[in-house]
Protein backbone atom coordinates (compact mmCIF):
# COMPACT_ATOMS: atom_id res chain seq x y z
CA UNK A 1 0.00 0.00 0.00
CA UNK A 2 1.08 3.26 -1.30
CA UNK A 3 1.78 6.27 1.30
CA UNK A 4 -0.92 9.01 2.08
CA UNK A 5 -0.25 12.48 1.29
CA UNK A 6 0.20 13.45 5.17
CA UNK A 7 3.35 11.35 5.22
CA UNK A 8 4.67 11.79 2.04
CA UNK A 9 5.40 15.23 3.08
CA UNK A 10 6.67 14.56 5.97
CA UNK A 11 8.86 11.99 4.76
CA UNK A 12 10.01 14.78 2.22
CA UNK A 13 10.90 17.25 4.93
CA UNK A 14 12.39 14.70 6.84
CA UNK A 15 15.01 14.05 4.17
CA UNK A 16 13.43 10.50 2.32
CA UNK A 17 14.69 10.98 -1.09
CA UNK A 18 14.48 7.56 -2.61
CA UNK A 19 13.50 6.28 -5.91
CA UNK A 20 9.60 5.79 -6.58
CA UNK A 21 7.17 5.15 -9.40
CA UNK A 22 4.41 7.03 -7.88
CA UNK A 23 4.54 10.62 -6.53
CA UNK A 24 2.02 13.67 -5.65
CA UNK A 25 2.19 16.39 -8.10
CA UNK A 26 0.11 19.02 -6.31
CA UNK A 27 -1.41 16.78 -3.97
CA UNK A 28 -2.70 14.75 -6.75
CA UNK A 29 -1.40 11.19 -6.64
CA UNK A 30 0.28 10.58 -9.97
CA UNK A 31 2.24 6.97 -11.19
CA UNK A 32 5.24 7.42 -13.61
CA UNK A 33 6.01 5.48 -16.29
CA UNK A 34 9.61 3.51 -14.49
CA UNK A 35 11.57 4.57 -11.44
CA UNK A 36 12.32 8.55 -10.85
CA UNK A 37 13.77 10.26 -7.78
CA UNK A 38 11.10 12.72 -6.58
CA UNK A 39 12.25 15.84 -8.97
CA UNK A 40 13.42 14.49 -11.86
CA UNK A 41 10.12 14.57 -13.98
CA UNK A 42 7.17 17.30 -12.59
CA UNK A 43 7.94 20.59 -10.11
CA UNK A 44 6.01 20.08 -6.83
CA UNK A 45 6.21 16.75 -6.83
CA UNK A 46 6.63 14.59 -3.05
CA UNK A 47 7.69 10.69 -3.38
CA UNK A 48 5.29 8.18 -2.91
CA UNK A 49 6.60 5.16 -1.61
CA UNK A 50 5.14 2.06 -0.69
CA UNK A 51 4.62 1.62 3.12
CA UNK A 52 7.19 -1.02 3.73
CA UNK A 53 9.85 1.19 1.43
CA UNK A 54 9.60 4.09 3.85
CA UNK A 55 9.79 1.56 6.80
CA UNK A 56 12.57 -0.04 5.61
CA UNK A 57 14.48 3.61 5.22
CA UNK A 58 13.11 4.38 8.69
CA UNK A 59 14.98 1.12 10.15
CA UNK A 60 18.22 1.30 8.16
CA UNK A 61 18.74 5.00 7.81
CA UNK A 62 17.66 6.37 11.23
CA UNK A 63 17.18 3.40 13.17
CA UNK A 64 13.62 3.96 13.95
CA UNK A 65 11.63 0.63 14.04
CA UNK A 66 8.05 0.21 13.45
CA UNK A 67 6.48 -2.65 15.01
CA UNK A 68 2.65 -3.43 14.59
CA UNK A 69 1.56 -6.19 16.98
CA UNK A 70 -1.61 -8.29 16.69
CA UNK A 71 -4.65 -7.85 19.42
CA UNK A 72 -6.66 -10.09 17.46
CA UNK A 73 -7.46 -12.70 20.96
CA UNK A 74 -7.79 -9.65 22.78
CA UNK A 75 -9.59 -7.04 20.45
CA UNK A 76 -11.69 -7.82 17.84
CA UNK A 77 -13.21 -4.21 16.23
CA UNK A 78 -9.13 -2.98 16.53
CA UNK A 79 -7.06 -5.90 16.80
CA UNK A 80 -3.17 -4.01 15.58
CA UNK A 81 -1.05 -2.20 18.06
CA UNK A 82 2.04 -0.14 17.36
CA UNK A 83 5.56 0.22 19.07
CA UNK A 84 8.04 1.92 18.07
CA UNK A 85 11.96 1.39 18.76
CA UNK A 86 14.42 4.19 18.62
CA UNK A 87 18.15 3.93 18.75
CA UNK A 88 19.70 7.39 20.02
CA UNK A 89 23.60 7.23 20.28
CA UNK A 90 24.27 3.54 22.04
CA UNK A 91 20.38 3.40 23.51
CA UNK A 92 17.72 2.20 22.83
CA UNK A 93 13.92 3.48 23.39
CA UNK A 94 10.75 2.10 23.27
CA UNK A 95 7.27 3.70 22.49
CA UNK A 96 4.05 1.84 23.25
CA UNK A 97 0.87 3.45 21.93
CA UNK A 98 -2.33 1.94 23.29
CA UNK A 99 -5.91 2.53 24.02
CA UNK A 100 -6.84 5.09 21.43
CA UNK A 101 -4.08 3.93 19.31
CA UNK A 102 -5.45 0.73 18.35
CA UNK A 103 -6.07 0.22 14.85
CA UNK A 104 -8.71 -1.65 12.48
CA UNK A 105 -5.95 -2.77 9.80
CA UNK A 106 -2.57 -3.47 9.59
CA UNK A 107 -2.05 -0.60 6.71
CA UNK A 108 -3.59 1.68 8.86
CA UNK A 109 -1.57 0.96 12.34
CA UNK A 110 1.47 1.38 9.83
CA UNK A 111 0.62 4.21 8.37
CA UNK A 112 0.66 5.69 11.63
CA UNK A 113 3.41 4.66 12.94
CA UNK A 114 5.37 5.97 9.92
CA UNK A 115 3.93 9.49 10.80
CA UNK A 116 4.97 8.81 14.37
CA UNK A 117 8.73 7.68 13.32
CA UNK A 118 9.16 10.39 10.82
CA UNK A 119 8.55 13.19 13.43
CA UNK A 120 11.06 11.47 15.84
CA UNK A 121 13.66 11.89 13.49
CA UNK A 122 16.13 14.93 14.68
CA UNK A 123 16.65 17.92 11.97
CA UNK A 124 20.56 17.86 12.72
CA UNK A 125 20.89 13.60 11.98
CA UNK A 126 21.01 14.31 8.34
CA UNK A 127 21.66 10.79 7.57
CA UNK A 128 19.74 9.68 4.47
């Protein structure tokens, strides 16, 4: 599943520049004809990754990982959690979200948590 607009510009700002056969030109969701880094082809244009692509880049770049765990034996109308690990120097952090962060899909717990691990990345990491 393809990125909303929400976090494709916050992946943007946040320094994602990978390559991507679907972007937002003016907000519009738009798929190109092969692979293109995000302003090769159309002026405001934002990436649109996949969800897993932008996960993966979370995990390996920043060391942010996304973690969506099932409820299903507990919850049935939102069985998907999200946690979210952070490495910071030679530590590592955890973030639980619960209650009002439960989730009806999968796709939809991630998509959150991608907005969530986006905005924990620091301006000054500038790895990417």
């Amino acid at each position: 599943m393809r990125i909303n607009l929400e976090t494709a510009k916050l992946a943007k700002e946040k320094g994602y520049d990978e390559s991507c056969s679907s972007v937002f030109v003016d907000g519009i969701p738009k798929e190109l004809g092969g692979i293109q880094r995000k302003n090769s082809t159309y002026q405001n244009q934002i990436t649109r990754p996949i969800q897993s692509d932008l996960q993966k880049w979370l995990r390996e770049v920043h060391d942010i990982h996304i973690n969506i765990p099932s409820y299903h034996c507990i919850r049935e109308d939102k069985p998907y959690g999200l946690s979210i690990d952070i490495k910071r120097g030679d530590q590592w952090g955890y973030v639980e979200y619960t209650g009002d962060e439960a989730f009806e899909s999968y796709e939809e717990a991630l998509e959150y948590g991608l907005q969530e691990g986006l905005k924990e990345i620091k301006q000054d990491e500038g790895r990417s």
